[in-house]
Protein backbone atom coordinates (compact mmCIF):
# COMPACT_ATOMS: atom_id res chain seq x y z
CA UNK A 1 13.94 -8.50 -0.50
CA UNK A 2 12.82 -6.26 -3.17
CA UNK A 3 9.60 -4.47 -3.91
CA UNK A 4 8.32 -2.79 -7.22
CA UNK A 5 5.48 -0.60 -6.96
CA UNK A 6 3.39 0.75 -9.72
CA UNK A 7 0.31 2.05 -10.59
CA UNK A 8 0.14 6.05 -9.62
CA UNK A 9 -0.91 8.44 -11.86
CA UNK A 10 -3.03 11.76 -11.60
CA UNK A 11 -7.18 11.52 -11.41
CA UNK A 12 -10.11 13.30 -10.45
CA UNK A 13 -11.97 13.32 -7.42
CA UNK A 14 -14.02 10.54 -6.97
CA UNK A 15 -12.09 8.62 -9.25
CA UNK A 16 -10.36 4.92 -8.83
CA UNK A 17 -6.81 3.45 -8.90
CA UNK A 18 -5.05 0.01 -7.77
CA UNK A 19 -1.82 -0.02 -6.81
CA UNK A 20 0.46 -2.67 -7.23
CA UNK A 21 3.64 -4.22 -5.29
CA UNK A 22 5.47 -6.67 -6.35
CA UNK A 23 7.81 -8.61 -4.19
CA UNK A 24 11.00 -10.88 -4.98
CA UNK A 25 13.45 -12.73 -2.60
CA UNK A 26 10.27 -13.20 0.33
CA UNK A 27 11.69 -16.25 2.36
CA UNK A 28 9.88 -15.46 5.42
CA UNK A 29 7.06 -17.97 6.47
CA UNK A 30 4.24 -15.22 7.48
CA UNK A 31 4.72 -11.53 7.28
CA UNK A 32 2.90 -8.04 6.61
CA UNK A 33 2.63 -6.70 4.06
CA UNK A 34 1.85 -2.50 4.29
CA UNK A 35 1.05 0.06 2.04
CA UNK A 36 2.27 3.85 3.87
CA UNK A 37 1.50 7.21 2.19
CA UNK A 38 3.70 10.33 2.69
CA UNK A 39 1.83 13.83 1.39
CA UNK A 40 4.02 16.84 0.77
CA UNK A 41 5.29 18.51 4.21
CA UNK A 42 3.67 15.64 6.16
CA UNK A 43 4.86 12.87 7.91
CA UNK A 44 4.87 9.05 6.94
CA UNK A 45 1.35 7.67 7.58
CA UNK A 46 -0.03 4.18 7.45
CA UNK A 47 -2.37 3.33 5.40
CA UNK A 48 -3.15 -0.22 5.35
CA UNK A 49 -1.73 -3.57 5.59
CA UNK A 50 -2.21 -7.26 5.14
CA UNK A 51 -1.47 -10.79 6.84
CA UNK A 52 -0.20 -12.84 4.40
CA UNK A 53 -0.80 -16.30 5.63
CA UNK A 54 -4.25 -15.26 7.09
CA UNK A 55 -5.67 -12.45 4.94
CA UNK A 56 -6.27 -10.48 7.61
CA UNK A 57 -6.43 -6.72 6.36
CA UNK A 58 -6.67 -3.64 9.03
CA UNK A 59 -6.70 -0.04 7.50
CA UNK A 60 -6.59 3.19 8.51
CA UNK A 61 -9.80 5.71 9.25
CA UNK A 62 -9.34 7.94 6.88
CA UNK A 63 -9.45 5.27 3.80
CA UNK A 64 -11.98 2.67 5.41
CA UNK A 65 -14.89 2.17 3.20
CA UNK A 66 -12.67 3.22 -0.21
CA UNK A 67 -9.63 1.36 -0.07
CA UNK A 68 -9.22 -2.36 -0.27
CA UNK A 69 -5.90 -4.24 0.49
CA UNK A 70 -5.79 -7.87 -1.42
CA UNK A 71 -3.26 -10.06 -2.12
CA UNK A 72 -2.04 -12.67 -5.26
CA UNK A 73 0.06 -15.48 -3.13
CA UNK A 74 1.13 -16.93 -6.48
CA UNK A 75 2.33 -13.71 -8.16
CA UNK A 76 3.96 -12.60 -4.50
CA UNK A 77 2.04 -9.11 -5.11
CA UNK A 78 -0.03 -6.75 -3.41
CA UNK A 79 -3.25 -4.44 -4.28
CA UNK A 80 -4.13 -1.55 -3.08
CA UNK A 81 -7.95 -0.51 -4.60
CA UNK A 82 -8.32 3.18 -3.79
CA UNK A 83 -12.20 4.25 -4.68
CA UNK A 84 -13.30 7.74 -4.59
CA UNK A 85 -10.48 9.47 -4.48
CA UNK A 86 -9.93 12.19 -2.36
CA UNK A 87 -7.84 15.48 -2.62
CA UNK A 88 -5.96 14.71 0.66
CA UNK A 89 -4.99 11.24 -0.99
CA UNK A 90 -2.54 13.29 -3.07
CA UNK A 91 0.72 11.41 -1.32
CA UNK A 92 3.67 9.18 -2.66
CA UNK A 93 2.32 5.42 -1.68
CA UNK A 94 5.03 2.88 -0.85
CA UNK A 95 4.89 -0.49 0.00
CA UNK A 96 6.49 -2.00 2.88
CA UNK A 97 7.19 -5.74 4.49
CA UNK A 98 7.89 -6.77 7.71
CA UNK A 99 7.50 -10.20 9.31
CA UNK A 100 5.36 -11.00 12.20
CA UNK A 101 7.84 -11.30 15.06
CA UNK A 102 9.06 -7.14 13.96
CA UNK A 103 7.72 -4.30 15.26
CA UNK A 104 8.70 -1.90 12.32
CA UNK A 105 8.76 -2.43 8.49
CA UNK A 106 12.44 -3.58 7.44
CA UNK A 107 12.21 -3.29 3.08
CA UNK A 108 10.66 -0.57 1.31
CA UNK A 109 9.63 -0.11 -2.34
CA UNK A 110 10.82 3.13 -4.39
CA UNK A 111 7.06 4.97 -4.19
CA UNK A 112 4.64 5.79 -6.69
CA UNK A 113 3.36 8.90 -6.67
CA UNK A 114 -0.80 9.38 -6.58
CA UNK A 115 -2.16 12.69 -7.26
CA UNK A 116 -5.88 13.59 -7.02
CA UNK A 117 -6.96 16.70 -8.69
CA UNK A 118 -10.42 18.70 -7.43
């Protein structure tokens, strides 16, 4: 499995940007699909994730109301719609896959880098 992400760049506050994964070599019949943030001197944190067979999206509280997860079955890629853009949103974003019967996410894309200026 391989994933490709893209779509970082530097913007304001308030501003908008979608992120994009790309996956290759998915053979699994169901699986998540995650996006995870990691800000300088912090931690790995979730973000938000999606069920591919059932659409099913769960996020976490600090991006709720500006961040959207979708997905394109045909193109094997996931969004990530980040509205009004925060400071604190200044992390690398990866993407991440796991399938359903796995606790923890087993491939990881390379990170693209998001930074949000005041």
């Amino acid at each position: 499995v391989q994933l490709q992400a893209s779509g970082g760049g530097l913007v304001q506050a308030g501003g908008s940007l979608r992120l994009s994964c790309a996956a290759s070599g998915l053979t699994f019949s169901t699986y998540y699909m995650a996006w995870f943030r990691q800000a300088p001197r912090k931690e790995r944190e979730f973000v938000s994730a999606i069920n591919w067979r059932s659409g099913i999206t769960n996020y976490a509280d600090s991006v709720k109301g500006r961040f959207t997860i979708s997905r394109d079955n045909a193109k094997d890629t996931v969004y990530l719609q980040m509205n009004s853009l925060k400071p604190e949103d200044t992390a690398v974003y990866y993407c991440a896959v796991r399938r359903v019967t796995v606790v923890g996410y087993e491939y990881w894309g390379q990170g693209t880098l998001v930074t949000v200026s005041s």
